[in-house]
PDB file of N, CA and C in Angstrom:
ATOM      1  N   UNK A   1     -21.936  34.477 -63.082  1.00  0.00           N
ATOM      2  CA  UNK A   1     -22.114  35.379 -64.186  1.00  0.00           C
ATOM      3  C   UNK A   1     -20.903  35.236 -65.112  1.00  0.00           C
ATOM      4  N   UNK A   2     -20.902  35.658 -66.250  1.00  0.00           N
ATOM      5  CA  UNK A   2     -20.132  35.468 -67.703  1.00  0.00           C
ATOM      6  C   UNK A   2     -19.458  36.784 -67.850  1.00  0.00           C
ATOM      7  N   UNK A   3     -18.486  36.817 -68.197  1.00  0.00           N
ATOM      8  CA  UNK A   3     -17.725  37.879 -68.832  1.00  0.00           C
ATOM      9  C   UNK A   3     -17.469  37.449 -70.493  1.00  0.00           C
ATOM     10  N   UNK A   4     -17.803  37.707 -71.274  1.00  0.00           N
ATOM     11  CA  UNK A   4     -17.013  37.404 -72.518  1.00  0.00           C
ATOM     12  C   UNK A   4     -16.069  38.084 -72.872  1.00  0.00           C
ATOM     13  N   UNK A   5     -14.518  37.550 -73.215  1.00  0.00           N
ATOM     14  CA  UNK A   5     -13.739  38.624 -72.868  1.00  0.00           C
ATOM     15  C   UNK A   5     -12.784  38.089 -74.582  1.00  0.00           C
ATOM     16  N   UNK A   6     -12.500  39.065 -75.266  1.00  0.00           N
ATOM     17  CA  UNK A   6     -11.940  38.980 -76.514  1.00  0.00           C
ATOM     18  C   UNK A   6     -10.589  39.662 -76.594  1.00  0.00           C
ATOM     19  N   UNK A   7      -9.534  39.463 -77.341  1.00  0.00           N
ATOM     20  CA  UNK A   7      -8.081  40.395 -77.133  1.00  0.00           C
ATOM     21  C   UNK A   7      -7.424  39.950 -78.705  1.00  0.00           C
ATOM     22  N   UNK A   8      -6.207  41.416 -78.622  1.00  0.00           N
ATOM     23  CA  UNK A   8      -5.953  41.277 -80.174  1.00  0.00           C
ATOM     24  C   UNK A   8      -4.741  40.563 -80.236  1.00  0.00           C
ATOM     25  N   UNK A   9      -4.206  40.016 -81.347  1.00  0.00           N
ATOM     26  CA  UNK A   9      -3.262  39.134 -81.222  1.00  0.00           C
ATOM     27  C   UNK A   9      -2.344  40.236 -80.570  1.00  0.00           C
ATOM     28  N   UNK A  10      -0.833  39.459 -80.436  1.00  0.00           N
ATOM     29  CA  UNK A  10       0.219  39.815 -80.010  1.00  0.00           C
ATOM     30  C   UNK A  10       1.380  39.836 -80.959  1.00  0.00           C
ATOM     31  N   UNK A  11       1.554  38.703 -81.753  1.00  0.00           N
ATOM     32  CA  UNK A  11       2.315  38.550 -83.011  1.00  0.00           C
ATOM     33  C   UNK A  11       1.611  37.609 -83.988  1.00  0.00           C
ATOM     34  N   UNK A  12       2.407  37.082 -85.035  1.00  0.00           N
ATOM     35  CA  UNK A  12       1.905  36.677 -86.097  1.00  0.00           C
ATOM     36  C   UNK A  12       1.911  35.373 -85.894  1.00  0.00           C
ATOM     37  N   UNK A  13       0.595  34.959 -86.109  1.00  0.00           N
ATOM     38  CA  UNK A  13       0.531  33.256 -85.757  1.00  0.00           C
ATOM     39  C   UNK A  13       0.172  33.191 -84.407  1.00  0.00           C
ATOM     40  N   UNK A  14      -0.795  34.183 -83.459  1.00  0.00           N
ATOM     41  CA  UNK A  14      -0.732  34.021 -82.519  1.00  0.00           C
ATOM     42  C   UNK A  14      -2.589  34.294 -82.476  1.00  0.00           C
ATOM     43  N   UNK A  15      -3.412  33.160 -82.931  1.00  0.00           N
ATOM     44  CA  UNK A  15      -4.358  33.205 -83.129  1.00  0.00           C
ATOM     45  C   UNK A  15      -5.414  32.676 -82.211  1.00  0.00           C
ATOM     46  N   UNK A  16      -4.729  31.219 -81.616  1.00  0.00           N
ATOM     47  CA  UNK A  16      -5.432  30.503 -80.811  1.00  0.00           C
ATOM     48  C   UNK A  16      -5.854  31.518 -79.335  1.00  0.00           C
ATOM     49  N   UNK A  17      -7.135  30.932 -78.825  1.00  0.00           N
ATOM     50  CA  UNK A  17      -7.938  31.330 -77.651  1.00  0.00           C
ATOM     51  C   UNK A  17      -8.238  32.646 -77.578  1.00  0.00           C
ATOM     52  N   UNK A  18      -8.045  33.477 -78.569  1.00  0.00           N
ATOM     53  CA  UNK A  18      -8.094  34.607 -78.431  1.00  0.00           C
ATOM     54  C   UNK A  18     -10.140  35.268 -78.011  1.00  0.00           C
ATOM     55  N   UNK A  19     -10.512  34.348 -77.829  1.00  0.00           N
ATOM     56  CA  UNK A  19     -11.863  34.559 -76.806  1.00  0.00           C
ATOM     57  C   UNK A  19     -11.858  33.170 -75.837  1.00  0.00           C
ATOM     58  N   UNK A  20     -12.425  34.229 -74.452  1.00  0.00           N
ATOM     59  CA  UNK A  20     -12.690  32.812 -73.590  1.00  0.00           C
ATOM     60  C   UNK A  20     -14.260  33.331 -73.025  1.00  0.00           C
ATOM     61  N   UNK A  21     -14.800  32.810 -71.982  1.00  0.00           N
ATOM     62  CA  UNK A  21     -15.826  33.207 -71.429  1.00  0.00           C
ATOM     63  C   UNK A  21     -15.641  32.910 -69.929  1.00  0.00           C
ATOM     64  N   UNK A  22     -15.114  34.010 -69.113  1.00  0.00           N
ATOM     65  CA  UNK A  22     -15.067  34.026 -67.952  1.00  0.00           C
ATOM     66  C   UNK A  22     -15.632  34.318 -66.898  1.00  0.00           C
ATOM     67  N   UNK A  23     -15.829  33.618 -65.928  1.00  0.00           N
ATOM     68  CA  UNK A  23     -16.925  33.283 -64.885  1.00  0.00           C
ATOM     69  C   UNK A  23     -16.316  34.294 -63.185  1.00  0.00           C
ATOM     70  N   UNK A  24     -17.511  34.989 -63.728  1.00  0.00           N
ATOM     71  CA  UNK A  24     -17.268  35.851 -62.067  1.00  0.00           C
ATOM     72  C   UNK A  24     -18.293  36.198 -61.153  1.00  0.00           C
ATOM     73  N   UNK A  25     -18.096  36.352 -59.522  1.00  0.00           N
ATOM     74  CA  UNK A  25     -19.083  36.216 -58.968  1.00  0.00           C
ATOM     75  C   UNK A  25     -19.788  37.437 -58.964  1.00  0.00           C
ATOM     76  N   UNK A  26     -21.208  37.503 -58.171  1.00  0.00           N
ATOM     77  CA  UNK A  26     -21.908  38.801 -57.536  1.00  0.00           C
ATOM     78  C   UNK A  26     -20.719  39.430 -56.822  1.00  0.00           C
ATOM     79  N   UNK A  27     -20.697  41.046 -57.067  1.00  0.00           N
ATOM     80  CA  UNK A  27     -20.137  41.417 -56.154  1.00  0.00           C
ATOM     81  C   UNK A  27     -18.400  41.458 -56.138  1.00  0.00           C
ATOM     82  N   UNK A  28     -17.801  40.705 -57.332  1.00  0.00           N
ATOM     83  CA  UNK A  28     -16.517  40.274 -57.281  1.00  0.00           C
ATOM     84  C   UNK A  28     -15.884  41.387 -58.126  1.00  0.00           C
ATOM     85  N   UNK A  29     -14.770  42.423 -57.148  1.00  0.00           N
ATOM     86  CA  UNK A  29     -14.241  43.698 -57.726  1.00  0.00           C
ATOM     87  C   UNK A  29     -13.766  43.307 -59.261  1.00  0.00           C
ATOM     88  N   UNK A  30     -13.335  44.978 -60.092  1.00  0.00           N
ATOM     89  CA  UNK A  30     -12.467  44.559 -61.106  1.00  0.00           C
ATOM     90  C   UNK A  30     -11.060  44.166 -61.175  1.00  0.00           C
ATOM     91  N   UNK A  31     -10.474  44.778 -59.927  1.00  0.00           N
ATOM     92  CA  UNK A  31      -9.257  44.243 -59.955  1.00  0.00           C
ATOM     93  C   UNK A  31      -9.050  43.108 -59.371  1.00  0.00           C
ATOM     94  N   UNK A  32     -10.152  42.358 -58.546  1.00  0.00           N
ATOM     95  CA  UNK A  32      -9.806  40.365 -58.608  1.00  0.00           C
ATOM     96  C   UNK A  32      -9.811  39.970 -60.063  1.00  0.00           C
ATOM     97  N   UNK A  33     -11.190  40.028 -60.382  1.00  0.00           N
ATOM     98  CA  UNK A  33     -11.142  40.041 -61.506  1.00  0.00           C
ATOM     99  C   UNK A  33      -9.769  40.078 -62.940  1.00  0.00           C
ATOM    100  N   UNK A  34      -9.854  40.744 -62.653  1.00  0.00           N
ATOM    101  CA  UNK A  34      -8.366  41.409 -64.142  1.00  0.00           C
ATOM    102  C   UNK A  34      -7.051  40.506 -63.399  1.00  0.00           C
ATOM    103  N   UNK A  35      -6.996  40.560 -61.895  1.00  0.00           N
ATOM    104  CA  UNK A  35      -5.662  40.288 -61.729  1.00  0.00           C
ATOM    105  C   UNK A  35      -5.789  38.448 -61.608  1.00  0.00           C
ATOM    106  N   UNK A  36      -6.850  37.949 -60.926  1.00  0.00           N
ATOM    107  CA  UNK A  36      -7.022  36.403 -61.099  1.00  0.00           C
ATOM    108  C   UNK A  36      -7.381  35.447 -62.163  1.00  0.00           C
ATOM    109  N   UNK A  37      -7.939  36.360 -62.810  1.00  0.00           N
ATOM    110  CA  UNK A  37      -8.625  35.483 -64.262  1.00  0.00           C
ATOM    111  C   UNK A  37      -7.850  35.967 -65.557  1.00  0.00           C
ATOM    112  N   UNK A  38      -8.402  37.371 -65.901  1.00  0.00           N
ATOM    113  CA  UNK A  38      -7.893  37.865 -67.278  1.00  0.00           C
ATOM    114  C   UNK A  38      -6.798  37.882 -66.966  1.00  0.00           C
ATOM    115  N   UNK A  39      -5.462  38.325 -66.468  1.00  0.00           N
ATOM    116  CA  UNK A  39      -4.309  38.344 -66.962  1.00  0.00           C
ATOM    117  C   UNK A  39      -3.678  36.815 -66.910  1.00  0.00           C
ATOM    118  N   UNK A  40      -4.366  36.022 -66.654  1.00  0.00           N
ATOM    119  CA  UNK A  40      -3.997  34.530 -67.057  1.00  0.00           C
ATOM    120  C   UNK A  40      -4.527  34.226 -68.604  1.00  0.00           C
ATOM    121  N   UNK A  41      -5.427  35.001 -68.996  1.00  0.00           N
ATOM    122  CA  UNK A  41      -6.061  34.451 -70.339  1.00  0.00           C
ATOM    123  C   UNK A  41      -5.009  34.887 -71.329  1.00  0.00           C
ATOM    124  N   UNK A  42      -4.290  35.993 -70.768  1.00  0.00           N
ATOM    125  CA  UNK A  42      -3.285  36.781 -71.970  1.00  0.00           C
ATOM    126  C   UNK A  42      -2.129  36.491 -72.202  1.00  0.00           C
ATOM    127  N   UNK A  43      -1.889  36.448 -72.816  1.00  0.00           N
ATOM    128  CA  UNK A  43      -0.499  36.055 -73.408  1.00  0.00           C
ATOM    129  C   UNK A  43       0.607  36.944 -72.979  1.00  0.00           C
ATOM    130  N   UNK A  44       1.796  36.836 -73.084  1.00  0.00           N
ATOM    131  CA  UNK A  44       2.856  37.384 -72.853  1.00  0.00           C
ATOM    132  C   UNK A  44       4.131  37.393 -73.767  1.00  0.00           C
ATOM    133  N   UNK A  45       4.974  38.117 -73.040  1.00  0.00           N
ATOM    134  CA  UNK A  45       6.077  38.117 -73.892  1.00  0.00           C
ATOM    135  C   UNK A  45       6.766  38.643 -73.379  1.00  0.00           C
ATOM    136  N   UNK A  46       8.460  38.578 -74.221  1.00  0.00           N
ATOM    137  CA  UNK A  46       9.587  38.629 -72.844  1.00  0.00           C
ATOM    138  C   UNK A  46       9.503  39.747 -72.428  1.00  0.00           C
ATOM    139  N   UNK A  47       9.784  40.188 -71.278  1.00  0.00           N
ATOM    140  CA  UNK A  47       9.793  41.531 -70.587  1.00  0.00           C
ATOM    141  C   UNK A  47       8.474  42.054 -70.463  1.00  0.00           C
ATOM    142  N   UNK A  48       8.192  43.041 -70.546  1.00  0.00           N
ATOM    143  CA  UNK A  48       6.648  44.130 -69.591  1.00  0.00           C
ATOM    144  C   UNK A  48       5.637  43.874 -71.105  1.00  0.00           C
ATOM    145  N   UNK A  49       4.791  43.613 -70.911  1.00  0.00           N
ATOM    146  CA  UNK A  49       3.630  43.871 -71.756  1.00  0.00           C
ATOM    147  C   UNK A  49       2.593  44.204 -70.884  1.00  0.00           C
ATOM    148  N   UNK A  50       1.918  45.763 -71.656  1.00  0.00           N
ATOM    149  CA  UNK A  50       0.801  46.363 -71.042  1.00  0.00           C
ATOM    150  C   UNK A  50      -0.616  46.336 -71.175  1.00  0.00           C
ATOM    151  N   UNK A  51      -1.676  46.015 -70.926  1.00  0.00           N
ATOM    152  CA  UNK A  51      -2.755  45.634 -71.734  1.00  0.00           C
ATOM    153  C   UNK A  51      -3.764  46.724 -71.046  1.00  0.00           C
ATOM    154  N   UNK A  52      -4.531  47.157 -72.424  1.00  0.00           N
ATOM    155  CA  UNK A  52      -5.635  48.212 -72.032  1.00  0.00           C
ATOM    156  C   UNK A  52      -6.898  47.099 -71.775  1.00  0.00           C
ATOM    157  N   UNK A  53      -7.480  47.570 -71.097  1.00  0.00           N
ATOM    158  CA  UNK A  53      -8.671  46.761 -70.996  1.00  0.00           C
ATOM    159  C   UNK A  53     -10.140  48.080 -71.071  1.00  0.00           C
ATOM    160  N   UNK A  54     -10.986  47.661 -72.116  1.00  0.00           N
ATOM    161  CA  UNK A  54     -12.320  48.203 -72.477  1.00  0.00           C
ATOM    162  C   UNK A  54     -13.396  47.095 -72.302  1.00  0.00           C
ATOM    163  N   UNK A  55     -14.464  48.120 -71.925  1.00  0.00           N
ATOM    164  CA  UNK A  55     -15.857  47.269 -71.294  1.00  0.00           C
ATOM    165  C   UNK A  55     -16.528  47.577 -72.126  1.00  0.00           C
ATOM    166  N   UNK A  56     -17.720  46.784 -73.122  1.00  0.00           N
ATOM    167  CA  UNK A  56     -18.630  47.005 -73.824  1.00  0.00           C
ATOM    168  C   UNK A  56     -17.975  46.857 -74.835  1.00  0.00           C
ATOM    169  N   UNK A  57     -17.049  46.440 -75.159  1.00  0.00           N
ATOM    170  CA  UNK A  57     -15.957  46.335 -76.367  1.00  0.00           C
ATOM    171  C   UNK A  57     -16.132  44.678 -76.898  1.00  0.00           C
ATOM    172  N   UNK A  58     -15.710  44.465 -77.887  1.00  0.00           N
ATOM    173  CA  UNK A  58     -15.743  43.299 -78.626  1.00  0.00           C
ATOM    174  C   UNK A  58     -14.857  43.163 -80.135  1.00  0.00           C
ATOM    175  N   UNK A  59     -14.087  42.048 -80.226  1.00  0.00           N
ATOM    176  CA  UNK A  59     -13.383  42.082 -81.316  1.00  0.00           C
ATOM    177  C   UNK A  59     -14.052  42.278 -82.740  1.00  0.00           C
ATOM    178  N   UNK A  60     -15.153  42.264 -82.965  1.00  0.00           N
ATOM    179  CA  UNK A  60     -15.944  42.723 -84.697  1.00  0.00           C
ATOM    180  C   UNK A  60     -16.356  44.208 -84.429  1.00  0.00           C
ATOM    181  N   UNK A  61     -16.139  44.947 -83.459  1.00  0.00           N
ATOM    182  CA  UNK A  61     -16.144  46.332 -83.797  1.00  0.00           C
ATOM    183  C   UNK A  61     -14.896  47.285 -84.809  1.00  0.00           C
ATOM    184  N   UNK A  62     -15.491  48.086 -85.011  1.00  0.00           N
ATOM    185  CA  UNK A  62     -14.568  48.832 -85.482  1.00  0.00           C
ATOM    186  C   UNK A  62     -13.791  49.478 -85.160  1.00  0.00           C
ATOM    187  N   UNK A  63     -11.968  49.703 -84.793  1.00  0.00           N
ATOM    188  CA  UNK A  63     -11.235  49.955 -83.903  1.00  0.00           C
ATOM    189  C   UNK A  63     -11.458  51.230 -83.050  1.00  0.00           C
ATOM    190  N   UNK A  64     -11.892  51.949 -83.825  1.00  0.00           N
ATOM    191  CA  UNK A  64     -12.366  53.440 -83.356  1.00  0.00           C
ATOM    192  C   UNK A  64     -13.486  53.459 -82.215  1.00  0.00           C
ATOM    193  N   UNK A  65     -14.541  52.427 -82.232  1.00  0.00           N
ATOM    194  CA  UNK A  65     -15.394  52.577 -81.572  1.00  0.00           C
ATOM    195  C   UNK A  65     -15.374  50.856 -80.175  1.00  0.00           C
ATOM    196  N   UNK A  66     -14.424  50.039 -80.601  1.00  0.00           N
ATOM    197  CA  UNK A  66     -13.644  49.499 -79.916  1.00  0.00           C
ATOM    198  C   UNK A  66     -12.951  49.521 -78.808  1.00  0.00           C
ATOM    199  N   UNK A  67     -12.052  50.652 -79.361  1.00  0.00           N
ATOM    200  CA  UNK A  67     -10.963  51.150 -78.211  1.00  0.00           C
ATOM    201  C   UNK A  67     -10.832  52.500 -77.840  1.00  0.00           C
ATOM    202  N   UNK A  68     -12.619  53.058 -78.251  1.00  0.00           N
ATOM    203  CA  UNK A  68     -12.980  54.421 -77.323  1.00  0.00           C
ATOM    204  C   UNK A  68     -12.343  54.819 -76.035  1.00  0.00           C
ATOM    205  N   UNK A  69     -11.784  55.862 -76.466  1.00  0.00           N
ATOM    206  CA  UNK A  69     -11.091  56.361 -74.785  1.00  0.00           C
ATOM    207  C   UNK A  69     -11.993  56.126 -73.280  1.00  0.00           C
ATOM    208  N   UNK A  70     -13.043  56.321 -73.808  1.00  0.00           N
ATOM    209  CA  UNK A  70     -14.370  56.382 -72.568  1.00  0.00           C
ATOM    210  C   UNK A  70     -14.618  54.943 -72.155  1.00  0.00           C
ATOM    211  N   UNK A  71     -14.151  53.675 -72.888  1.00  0.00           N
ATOM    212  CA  UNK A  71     -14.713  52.255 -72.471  1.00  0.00           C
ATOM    213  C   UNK A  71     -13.581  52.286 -72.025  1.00  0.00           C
ATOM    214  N   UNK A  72     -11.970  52.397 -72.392  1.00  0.00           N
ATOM    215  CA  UNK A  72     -10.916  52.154 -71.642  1.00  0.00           C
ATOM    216  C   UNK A  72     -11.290  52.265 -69.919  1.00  0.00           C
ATOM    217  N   UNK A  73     -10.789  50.693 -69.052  1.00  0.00           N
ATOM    218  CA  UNK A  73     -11.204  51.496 -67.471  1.00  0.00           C
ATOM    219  C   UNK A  73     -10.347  50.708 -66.687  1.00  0.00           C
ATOM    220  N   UNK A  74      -9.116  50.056 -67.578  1.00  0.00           N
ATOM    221  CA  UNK A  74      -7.825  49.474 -66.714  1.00  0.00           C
ATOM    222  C   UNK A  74      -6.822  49.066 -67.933  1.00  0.00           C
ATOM    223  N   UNK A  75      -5.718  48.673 -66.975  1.00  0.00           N
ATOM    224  CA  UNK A  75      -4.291  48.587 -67.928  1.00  0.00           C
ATOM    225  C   UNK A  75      -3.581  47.339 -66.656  1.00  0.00           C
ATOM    226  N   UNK A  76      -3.677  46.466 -66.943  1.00  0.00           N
ATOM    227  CA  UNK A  76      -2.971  45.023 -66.909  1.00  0.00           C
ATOM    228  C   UNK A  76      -1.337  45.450 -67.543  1.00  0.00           C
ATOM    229  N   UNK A  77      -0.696  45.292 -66.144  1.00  0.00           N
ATOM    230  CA  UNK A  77       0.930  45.353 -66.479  1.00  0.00           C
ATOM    231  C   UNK A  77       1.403  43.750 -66.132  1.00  0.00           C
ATOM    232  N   UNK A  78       1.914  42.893 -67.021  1.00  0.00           N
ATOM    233  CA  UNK A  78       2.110  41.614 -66.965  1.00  0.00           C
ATOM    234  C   UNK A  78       3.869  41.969 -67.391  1.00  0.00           C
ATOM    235  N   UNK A  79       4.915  41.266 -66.850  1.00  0.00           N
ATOM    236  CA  UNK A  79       5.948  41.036 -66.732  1.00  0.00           C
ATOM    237  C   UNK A  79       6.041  39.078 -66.808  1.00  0.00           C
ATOM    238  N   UNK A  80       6.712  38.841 -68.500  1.00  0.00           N
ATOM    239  CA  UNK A  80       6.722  37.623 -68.783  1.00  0.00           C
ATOM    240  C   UNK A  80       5.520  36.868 -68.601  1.00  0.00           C
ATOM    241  N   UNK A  81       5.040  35.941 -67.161  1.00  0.00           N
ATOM    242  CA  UNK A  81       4.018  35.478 -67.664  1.00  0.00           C
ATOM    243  C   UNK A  81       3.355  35.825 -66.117  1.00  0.00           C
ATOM    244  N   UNK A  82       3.738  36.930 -65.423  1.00  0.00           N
ATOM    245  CA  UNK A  82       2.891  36.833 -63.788  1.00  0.00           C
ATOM    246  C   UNK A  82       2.019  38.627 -64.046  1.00  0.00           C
ATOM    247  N   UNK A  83       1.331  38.887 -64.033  1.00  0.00           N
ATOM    248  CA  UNK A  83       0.724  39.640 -63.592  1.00  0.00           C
ATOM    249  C   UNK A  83       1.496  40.608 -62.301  1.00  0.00           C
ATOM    250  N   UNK A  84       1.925  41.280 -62.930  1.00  0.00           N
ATOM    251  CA  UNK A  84       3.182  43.087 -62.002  1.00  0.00           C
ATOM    252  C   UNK A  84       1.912  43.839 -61.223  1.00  0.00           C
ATOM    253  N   UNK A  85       1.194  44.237 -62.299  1.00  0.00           N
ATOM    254  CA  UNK A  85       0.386  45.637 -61.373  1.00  0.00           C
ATOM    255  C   UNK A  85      -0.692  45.750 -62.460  1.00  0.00           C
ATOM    256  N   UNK A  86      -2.076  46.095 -61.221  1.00  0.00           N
ATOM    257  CA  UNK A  86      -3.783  46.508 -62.112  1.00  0.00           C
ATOM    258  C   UNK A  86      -3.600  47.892 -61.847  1.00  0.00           C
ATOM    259  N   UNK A  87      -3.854  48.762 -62.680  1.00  0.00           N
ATOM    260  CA  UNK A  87      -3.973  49.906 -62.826  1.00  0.00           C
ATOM    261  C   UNK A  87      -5.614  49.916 -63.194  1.00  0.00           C
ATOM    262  N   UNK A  88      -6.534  50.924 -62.610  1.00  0.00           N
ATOM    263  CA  UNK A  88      -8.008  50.733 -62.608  1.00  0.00           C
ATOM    264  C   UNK A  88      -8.391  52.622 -62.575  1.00  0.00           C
ATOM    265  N   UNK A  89      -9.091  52.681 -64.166  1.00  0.00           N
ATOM    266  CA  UNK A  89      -9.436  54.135 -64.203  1.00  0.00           C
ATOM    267  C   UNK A  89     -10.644  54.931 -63.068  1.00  0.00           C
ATOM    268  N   UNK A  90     -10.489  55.808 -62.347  1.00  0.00           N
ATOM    269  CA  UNK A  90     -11.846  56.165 -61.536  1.00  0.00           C
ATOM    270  C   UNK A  90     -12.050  55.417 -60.284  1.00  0.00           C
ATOM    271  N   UNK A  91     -10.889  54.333 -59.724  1.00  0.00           N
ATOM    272  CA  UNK A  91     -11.310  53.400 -58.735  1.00  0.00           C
ATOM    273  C   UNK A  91     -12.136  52.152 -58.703  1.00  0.00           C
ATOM    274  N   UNK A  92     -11.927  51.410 -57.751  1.00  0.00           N
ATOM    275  CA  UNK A  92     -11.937  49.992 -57.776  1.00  0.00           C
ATOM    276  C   UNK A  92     -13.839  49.783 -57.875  1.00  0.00           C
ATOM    277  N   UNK A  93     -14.056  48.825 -58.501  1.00  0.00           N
ATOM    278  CA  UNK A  93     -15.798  49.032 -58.550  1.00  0.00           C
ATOM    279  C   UNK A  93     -15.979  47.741 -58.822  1.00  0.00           C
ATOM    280  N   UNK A  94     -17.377  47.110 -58.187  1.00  0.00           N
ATOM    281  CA  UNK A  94     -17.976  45.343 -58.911  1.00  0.00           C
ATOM    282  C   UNK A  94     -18.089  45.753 -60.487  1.00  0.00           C
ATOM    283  N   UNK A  95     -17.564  44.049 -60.980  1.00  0.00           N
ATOM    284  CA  UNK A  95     -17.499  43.934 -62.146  1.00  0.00           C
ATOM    285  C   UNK A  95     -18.709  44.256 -62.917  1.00  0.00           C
ATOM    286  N   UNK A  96     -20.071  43.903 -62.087  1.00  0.00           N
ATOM    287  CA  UNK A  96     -21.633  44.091 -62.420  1.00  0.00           C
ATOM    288  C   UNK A  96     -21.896  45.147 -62.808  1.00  0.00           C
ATOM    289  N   UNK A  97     -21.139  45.997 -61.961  1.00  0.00           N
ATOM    290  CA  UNK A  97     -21.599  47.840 -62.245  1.00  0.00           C
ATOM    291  C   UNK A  97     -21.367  48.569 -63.703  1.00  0.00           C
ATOM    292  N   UNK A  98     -20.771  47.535 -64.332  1.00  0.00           N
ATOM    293  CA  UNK A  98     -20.744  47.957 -65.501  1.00  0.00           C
ATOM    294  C   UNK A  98     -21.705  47.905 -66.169  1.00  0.00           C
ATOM    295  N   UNK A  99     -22.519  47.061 -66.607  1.00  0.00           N
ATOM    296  CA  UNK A  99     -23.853  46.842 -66.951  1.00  0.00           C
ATOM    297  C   UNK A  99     -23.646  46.023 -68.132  1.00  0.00           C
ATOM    298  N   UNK A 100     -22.687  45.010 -68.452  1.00  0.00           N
ATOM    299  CA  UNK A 100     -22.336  44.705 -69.936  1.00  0.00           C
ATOM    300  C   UNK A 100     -21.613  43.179 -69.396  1.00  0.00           C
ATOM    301  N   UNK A 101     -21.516  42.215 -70.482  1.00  0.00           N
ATOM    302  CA  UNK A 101     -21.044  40.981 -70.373  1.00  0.00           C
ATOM    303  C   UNK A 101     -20.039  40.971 -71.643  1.00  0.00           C
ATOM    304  N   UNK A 102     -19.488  42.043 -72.147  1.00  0.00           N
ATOM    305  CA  UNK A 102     -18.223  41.968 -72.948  1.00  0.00           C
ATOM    306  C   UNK A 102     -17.462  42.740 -72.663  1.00  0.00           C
ATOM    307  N   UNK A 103     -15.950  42.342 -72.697  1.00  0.00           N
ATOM    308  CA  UNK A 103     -14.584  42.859 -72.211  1.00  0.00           C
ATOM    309  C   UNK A 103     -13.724  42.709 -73.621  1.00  0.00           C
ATOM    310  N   UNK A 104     -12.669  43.533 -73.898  1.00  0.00           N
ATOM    311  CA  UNK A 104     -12.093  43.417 -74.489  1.00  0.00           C
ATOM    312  C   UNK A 104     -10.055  43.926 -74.198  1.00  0.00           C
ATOM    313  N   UNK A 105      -9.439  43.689 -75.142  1.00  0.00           N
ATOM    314  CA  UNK A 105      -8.050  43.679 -74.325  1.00  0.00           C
ATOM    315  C   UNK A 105      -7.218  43.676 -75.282  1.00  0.00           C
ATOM    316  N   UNK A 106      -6.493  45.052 -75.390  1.00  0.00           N
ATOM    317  CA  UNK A 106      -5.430  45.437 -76.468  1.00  0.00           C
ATOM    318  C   UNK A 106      -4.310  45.734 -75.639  1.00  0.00           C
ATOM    319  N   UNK A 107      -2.956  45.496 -76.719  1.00  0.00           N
ATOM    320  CA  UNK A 107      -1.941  45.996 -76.225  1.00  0.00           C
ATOM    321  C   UNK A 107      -1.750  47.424 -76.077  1.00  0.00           C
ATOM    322  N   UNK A 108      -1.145  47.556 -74.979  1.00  0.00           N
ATOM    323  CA  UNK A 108      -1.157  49.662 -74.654  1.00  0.00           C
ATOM    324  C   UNK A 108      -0.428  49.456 -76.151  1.00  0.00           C
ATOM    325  N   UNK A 109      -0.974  51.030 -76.438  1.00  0.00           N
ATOM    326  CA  UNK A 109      -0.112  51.982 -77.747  1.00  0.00           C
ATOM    327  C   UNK A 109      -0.630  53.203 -77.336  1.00  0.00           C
TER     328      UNK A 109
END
């Protein structure tokens, strides 16, 4: 199965790959997920960068309805370029249970 997963830049000129399409199994939690695949897709930078992660989200929405408090359902703590700690809203759940094949991924603010 496909995840399409989209994220906002980080700085200026930082345009490339900013969508990939990532492949996950039946059954395969969100935090394998987030911690084996997506926080490799993301970029970094020196010291802690935090990343919200929203489900049903996609980069041509409109930020408001984007980065709805209610799609927010994890936060990717990456330190330089390794993946620190998954933080996962409501507990650990298959990626399937969401019911959606788009992910999206902003920096915490």
């Amino acid at each position: 199965m496909l995840m399409h997963l989209s994220r906002e830049s980080v700085s200026n000129g930082d345009d490339y790959d900013r969508c990939a399409d990532l492949e996950y199994q039946e059954g395969e939690m969100l935090s394998t997920f987030l911690r084996s695949k997506v926080s490799i897709f993301l970029p970094y930078t020196n010291g802690l960068t935090v990343w919200s992660i929203y489900m049903d989200s996609e980069e041509n929405q409109e930020i408001s309805e984007r980065e709805a408090s209610e799609k927010k359902v994890a936060f990717i703590h990456k330190i330089e370029n390794r993946c620190a700690k998954v933080e996962i809203k409501g507990g650990d759940r298959a990626v399937s249970s969401f019911g959606t094949d788009k992910m999206y991924c902003a920096v915490y603010r």
